[in-house]
Protein backbone atom coordinates (compact mmCIF):
# COMPACT_ATOMS: atom_id res chain seq x y z
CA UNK A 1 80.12 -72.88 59.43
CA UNK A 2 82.05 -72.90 56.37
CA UNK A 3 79.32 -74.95 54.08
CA UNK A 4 76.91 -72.68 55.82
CA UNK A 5 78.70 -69.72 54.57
CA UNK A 6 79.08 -71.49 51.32
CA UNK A 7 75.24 -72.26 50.86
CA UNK A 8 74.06 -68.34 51.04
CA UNK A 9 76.52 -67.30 48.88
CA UNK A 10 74.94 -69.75 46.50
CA UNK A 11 71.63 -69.43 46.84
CA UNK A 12 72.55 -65.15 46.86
CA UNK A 13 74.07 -65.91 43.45
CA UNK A 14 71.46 -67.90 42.15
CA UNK A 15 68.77 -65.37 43.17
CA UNK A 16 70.41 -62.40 41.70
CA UNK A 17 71.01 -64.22 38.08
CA UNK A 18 67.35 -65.91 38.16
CA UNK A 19 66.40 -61.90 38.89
CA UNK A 20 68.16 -60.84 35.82
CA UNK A 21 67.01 -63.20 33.56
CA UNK A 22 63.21 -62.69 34.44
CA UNK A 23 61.29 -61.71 31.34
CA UNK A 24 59.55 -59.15 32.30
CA UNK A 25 62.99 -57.34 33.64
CA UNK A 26 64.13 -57.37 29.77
CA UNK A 27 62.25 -57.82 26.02
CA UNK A 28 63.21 -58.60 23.11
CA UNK A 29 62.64 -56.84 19.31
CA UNK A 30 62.04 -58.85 15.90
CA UNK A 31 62.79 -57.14 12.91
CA UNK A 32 64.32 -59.98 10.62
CA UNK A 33 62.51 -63.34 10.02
CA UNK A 34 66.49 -64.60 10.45
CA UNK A 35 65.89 -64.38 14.64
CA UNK A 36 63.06 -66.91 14.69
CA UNK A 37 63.18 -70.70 14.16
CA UNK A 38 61.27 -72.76 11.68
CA UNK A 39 58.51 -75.23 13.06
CA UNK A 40 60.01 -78.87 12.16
CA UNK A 41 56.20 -80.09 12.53
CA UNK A 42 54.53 -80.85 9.22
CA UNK A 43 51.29 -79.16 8.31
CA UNK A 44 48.15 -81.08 8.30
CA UNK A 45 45.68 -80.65 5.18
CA UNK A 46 43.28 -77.77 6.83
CA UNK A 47 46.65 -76.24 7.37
CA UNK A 48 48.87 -76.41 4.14
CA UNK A 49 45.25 -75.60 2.48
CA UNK A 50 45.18 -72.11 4.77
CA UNK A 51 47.87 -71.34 3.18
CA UNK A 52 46.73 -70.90 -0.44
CA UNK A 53 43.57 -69.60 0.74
CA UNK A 54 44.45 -65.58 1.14
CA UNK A 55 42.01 -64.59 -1.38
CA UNK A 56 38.54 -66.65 -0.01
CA UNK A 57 36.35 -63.92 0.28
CA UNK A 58 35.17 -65.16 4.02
CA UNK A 59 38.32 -63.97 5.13
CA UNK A 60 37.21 -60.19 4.17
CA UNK A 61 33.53 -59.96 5.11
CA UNK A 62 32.66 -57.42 7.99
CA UNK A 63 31.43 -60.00 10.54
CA UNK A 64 31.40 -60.70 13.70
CA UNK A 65 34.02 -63.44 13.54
CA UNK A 66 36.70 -60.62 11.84
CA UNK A 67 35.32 -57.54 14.03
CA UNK A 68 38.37 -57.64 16.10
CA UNK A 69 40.31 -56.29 13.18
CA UNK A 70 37.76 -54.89 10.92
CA UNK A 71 37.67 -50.95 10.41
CA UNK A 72 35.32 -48.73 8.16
CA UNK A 73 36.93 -47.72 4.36
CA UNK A 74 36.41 -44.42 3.55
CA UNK A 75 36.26 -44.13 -0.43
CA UNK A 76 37.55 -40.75 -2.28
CA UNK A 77 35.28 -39.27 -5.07
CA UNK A 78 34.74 -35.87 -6.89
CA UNK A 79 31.70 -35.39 -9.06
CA UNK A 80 32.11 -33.51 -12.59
CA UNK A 81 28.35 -32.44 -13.73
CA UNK A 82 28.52 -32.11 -17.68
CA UNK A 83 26.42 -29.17 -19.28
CA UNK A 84 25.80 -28.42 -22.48
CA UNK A 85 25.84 -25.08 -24.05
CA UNK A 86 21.85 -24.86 -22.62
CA UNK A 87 22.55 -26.08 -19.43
CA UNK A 88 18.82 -26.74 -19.44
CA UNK A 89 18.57 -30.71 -19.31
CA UNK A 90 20.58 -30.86 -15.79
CA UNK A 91 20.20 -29.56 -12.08
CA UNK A 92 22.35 -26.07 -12.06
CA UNK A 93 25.18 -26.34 -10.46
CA UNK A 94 24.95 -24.72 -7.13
CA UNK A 95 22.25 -26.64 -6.46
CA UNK A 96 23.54 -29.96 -7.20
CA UNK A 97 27.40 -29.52 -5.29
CA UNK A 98 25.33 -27.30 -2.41
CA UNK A 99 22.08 -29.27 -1.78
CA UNK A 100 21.37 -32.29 -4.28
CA UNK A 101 24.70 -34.51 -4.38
CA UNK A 102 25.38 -33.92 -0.50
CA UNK A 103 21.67 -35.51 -0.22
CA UNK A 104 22.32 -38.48 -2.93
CA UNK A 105 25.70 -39.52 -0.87
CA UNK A 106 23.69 -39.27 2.30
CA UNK A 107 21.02 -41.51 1.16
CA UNK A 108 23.79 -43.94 0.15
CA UNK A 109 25.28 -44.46 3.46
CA UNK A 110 21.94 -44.77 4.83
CA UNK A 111 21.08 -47.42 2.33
CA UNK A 112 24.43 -49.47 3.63
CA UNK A 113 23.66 -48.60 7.43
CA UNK A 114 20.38 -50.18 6.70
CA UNK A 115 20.30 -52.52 4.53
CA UNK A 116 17.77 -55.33 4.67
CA UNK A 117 17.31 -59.19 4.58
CA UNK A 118 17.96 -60.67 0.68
CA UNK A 119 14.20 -61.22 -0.49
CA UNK A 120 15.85 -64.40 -1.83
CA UNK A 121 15.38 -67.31 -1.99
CA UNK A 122 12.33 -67.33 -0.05
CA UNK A 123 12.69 -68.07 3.91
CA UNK A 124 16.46 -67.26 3.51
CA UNK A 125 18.41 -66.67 6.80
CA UNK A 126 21.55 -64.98 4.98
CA UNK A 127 23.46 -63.06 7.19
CA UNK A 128 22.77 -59.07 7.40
CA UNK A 129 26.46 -57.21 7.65
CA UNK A 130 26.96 -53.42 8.25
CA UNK A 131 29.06 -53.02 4.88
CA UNK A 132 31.69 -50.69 6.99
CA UNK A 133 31.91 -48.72 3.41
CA UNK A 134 31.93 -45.17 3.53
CA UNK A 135 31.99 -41.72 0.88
CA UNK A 136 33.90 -38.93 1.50
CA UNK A 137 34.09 -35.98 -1.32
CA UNK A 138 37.64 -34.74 -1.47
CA UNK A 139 39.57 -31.78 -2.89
CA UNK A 140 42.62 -31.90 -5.99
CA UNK A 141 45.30 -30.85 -4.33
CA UNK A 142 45.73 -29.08 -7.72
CA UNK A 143 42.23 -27.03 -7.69
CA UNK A 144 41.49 -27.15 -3.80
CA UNK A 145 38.98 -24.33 -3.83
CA UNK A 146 36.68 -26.93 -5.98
CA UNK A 147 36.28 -28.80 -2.74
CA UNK A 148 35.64 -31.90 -5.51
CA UNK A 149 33.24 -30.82 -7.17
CA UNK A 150 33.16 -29.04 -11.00
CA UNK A 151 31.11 -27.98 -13.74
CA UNK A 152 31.89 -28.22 -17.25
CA UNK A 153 30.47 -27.11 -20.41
CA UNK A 154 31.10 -29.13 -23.58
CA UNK A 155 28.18 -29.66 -26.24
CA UNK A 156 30.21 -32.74 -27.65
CA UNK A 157 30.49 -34.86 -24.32
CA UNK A 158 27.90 -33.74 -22.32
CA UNK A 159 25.86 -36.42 -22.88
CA UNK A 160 24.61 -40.13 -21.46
CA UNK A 161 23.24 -42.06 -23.97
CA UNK A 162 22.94 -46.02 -23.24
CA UNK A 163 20.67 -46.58 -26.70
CA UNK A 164 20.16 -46.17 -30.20
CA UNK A 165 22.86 -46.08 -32.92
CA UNK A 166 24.92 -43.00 -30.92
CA UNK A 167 24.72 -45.04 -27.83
CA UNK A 168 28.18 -43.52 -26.12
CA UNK A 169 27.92 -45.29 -22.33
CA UNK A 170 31.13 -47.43 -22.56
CA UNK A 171 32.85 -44.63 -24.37
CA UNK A 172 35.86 -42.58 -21.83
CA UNK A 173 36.67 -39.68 -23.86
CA UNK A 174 34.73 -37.55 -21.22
CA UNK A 175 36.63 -39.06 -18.88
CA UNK A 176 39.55 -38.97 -20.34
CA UNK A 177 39.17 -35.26 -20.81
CA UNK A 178 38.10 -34.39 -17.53
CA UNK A 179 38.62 -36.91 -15.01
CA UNK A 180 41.04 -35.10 -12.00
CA UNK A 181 43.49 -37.37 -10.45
CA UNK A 182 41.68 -40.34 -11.11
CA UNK A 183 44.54 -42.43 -9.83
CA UNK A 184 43.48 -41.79 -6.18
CA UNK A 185 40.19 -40.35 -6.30
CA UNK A 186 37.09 -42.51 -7.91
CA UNK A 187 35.37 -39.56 -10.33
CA UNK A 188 32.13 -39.60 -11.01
CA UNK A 189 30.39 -37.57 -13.95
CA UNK A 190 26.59 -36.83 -13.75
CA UNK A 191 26.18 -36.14 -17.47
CA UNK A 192 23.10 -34.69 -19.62
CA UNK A 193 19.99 -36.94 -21.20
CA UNK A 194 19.94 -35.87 -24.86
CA UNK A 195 17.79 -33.35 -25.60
CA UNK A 196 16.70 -35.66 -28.95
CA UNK A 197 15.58 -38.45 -26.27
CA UNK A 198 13.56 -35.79 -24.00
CA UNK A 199 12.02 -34.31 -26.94
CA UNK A 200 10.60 -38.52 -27.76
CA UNK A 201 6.78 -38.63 -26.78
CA UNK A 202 7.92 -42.13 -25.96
CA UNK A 203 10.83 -40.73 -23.58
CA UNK A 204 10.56 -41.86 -19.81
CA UNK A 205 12.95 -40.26 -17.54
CA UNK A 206 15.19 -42.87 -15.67
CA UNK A 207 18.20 -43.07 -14.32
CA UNK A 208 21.15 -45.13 -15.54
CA UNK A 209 25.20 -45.62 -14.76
CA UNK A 210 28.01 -47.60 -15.42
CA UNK A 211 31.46 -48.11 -13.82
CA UNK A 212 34.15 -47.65 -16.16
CA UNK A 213 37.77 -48.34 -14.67
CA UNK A 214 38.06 -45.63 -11.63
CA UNK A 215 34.65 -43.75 -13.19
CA UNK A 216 31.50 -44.29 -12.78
CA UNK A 217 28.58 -42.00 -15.38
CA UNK A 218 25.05 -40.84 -14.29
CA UNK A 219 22.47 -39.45 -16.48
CA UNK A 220 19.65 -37.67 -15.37
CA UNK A 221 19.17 -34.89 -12.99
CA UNK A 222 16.86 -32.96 -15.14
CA UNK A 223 14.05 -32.88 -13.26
CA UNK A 224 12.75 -30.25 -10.83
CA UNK A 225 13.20 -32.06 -7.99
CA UNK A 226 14.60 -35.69 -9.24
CA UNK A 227 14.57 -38.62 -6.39
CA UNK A 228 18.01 -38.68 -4.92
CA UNK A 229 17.07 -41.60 -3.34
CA UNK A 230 16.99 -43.68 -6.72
CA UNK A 231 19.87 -42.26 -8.18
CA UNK A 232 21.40 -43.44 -4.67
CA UNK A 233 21.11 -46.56 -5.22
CA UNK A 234 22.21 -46.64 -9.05
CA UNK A 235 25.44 -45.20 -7.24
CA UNK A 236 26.12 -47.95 -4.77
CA UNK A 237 25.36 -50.55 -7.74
CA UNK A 238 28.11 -48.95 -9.67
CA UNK A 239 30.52 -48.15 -7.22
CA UNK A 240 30.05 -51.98 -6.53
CA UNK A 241 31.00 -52.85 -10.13
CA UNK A 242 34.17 -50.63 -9.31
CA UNK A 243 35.55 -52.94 -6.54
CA UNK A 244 34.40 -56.18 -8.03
CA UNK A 245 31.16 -57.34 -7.62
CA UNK A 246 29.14 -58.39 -10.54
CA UNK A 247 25.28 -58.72 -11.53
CA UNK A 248 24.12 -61.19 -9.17
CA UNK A 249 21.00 -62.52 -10.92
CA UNK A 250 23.21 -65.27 -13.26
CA UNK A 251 25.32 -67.49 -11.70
CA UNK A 252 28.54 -66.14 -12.54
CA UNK A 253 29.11 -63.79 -9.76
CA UNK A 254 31.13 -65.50 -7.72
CA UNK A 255 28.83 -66.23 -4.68
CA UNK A 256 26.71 -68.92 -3.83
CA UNK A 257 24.17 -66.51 -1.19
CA UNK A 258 23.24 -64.78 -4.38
CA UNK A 259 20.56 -67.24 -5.86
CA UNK A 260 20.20 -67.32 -10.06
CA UNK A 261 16.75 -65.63 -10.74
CA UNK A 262 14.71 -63.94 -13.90
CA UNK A 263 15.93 -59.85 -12.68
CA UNK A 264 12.56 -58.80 -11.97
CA UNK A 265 12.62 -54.95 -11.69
CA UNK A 266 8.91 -55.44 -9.92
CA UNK A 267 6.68 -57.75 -8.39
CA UNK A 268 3.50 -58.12 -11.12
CA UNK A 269 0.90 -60.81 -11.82
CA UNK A 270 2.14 -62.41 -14.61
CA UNK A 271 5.41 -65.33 -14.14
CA UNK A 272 7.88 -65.05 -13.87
CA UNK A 273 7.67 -62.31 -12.02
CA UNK A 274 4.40 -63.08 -9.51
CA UNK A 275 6.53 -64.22 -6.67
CA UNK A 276 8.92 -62.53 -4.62
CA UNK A 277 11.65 -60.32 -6.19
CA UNK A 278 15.32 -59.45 -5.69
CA UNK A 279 16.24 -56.59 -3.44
CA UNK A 280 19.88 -57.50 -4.01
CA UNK A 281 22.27 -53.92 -4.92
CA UNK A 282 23.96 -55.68 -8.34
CA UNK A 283 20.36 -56.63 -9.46
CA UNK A 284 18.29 -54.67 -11.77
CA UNK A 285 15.15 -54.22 -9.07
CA UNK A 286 12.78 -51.15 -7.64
CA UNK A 287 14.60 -51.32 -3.94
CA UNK A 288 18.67 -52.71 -4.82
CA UNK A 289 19.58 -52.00 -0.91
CA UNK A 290 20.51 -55.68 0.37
CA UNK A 291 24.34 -56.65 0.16
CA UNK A 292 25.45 -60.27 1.14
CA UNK A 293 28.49 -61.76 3.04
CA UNK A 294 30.32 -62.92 -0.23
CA UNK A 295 29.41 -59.84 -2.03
CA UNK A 296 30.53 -57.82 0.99
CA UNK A 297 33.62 -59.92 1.26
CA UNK A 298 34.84 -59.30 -2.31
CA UNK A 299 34.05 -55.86 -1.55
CA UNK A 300 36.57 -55.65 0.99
CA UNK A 301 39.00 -58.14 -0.87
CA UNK A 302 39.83 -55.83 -3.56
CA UNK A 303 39.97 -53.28 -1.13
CA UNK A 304 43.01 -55.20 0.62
CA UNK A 305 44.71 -56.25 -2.73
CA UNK A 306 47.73 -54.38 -2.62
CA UNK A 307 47.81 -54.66 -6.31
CA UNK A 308 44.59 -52.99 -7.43
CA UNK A 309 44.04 -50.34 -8.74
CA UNK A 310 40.93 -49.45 -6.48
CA UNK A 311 42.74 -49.48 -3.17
CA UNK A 312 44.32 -46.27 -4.02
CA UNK A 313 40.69 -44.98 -3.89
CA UNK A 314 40.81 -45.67 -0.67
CA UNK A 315 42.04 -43.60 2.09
CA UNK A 316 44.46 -44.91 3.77
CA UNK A 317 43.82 -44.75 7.29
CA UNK A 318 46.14 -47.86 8.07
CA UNK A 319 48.86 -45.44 8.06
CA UNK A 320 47.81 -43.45 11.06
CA UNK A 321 48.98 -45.10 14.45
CA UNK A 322 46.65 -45.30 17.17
CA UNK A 323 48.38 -46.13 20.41
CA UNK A 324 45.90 -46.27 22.18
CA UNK A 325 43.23 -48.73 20.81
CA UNK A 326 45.00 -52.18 20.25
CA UNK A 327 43.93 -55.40 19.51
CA UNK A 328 44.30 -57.78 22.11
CA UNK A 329 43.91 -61.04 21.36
CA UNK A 330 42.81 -63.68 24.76
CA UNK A 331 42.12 -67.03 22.72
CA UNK A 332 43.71 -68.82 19.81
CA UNK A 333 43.37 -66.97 16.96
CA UNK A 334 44.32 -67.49 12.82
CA UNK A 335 44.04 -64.87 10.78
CA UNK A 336 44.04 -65.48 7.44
CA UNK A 337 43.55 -62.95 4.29
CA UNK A 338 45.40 -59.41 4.19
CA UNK A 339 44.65 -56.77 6.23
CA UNK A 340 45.86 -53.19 6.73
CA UNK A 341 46.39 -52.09 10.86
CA UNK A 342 46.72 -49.25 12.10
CA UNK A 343 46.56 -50.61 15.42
CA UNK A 344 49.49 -52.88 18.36
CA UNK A 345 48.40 -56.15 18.38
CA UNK A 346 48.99 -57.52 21.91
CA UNK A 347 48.90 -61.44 22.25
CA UNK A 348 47.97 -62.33 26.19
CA UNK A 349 49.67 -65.07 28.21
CA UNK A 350 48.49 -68.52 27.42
CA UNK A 351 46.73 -67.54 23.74
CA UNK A 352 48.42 -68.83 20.31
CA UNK A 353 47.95 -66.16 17.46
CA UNK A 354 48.73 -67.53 13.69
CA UNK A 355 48.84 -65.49 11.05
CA UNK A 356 49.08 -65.85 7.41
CA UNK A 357 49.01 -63.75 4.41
CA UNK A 358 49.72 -59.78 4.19
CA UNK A 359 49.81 -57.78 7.22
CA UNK A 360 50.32 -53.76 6.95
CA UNK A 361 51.23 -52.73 10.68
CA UNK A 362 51.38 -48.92 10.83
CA UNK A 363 54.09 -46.51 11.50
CA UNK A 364 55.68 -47.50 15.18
CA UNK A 365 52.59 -50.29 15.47
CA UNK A 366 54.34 -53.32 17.01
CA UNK A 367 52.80 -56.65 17.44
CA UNK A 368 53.86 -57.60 21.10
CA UNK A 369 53.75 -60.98 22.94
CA UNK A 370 53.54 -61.21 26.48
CA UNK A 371 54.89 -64.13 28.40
CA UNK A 372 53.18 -66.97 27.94
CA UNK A 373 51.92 -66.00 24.43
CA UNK A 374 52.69 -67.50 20.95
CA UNK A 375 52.94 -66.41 17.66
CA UNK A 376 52.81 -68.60 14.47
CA UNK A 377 53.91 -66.92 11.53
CA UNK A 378 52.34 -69.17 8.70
CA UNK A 379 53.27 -67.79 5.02
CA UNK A 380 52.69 -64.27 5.93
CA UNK A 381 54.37 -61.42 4.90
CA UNK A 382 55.05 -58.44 7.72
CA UNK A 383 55.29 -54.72 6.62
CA UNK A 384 54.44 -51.28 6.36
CA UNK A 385 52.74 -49.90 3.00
CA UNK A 386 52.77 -46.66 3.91
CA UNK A 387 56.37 -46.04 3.05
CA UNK A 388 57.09 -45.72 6.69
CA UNK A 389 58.76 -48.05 9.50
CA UNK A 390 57.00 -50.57 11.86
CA UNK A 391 58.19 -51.06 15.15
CA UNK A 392 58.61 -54.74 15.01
CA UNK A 393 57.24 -58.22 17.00
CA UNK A 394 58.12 -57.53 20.85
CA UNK A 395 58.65 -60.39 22.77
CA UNK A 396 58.94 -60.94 26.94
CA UNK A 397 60.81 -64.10 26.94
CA UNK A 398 63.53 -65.89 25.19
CA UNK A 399 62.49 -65.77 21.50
CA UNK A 400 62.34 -69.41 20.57
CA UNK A 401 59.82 -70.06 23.18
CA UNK A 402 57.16 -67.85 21.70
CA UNK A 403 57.64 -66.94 18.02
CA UNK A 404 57.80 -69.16 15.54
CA UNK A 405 57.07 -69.78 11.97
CA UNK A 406 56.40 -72.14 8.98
CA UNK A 407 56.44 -71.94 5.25
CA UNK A 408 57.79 -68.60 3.77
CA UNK A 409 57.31 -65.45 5.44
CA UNK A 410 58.83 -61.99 5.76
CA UNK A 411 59.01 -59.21 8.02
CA UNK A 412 59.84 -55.69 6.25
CA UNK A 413 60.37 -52.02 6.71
CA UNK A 414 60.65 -52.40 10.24
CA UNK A 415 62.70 -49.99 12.78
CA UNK A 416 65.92 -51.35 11.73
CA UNK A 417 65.55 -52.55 8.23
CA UNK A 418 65.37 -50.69 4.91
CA UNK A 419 61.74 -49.35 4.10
């Protein structure tokens, strides 16, 4: 009777002490790369190269393979249009911040949201991306009732002229001058032709551009009724120049879909330009609409360099927690580039997540791990760029059975550490 007695009370004890160390009765929080092991396994070569491969631009195009992750960048401009003391040679101004610009940036977006198949090289099958790029015009905090847009009269820099011994395109006194908190909002200034080059017989009205640091210049507008649509697309092609891509017709753009060709602005009947022509954005052509995968991925690159200047054009919608939208990962996953959430990441039971590189996690974002997750953490570096504090990696079982970690990493500005 007495082992009888003796055998309940044990298998009472053992029940209540198995209860209490259940996971799911208790979780864990990770704010210190100090609580985790190392892996003692050595890295293989596709590994160890992963890890010196943050800035591959495949790791930043809008696919399908990064969707899970991927959200649209909103980019902050103004627009400054330059008059002379005529104000004759450019659209007046209502009409150009009420009607005109409101119609170029429209035509942009719609020239991302469909843009085609590259026209080379011929029987191509590169990959068509939405480019997950949008505009938004934005107020100075210091002149709100602008609502980004101004007018200025100045007979001295009111003019574009890429040509000719007075040729001034690369110049930035205008911008210098005028430019309104260019730090955090990409200006652009739709400038005057010369009234020396419409007065030319031989003058053809065009439009032209150039990026210049956070700036981009415009000239034209002078017509009645100017098409919006081309001066759309001279917009996109310099806005690209601002966040790194390059002309794409030599072969020293940095990407291999964008084939070397002559920069045909139009099919004719005479070589080289008798075959098909590029519809590529960074070439000099008639449509400049298509974008490819590398080009897109650069895009997006610079966008997630913490050290550029252009992602402070960028508004920063990483910073906003959304509780309820996470990303739940179900299979074995590596991420690899930098990326900016603003989202939980929740790794399921029996899926290994890796990541590398930079990871933003918004304010009170956590990454959690269920039981019977993993997480890797290879050479990454955990934080919150925001200024704010993270809420941490959340584990539901003992921590060295599902995080782990390799190489150097860091985990920063979470709940309890210094921002």
């Amino acid at each position: 009777m007495k082992d009888l007695q003796y055998f309940n009370i044990c298998i009472l004890f053992i029940a209540v002490f198995s209860f209490g160390c259940n996971p799911k009765s208790k979780t864990q929080l990770i704010t210190d790369i100090s609580q985790i092991t190392a892996v003692s396994k050595q890295l293989d070569a596709n590994e160890a190269k992963s890890l010196n491969n943050c800035g591959a631009w495949e790791n930043y195009t809008p696919s399908p393979e990064n969707s899970l992750w991927f959200e649209e960048e909103h980019i902050r401009l103004n627009f400054h249009a330059m008059y002379d003391s005529k104000g004759d040679l450019l659209l007046p101004f209502d009409h150009m911040k009420s009607m005109w610009l409101p119609m170029l940036i429209d035509n942009a977006h719609q020239r991302f949201k469909n843009a085609p198949q590259m026209n080379l090289p011929e029987g191509n099958n590169t990959p068509v991306y939405s480019p997950m790029i949008k505009y938004v015009v934005v107020a100075s905090d210091t002149l709100p009732e602008a609502k980004g847009y101004y007018a200025h009269i100045d007979d001295d820099l009111a003019y574009y002229i890429n040509k000719g011994k007075d040729k001034n395109n690369y110049k930035k006194d205008v911008i210098k001058k005028y430019a309104i908190d260019d730090d955090s909002i990409l200006n652009v200034f739709v400038m005057e032709v010369h009234p020396d080059s419409v007065a030319s017989k031989t003058y053809k009205q065009h439009n032209a551009g150039i990026a210049l640091g956070t700036s981009v210049k415009i000239s034209g507008f002078y017509e009645e009724d100017p098409k919006w649509w081309e001066y759309a697309s001279t917009f996109n092609h310099e806005v690209g120049h601002i966040f790194g891509l390059k002309h794409a017709w030599n072969k020293y753009d940095g990407c291999e879909d964008t084939p070397v060709h002559p920069n045909c602005f139009q099919r004719s009947s005479k070589p080289p330009c008798d075959g098909p022509i590029s519809n590529n954005l960074m070439d000099y052509n008639n449509e400049r609409r298509a974008i490819t995968p590398c080009q897109l991925g650069i895009y997006h690159r610079t966008i997630h360099n913490i050290e550029t200047k252009q992602r402070r054009l960028i508004v920063e919608r990483w910073c906003t927690y959304q509780p309820n939208n996470p990303i739940i990962i179900t299979e074995d996953t590596h991420w690899i580039g930098d990326k900016d959430l603003s989202r939980d990441i929740i790794i399921e039971d029996g899926t290994t997540m890796t990541i590398s590189c930079r990871i933003s996690m918004a304010e009170s974002a956590k990454i959690i791990v269920k039981k019977g997750g993993h997480l890797i953490l290879d050479g990454v570096r955990l934080h919150n760029d925001c200024g704010q504090k993270w809420g941490g990696i959340e584990v539901q079982q003992p921590i060295s059975d599902c995080v782990s970690y390799r190489g150097t990493n860091s985990i920063e500005n979470t709940i309890t550490t210094k921002v």
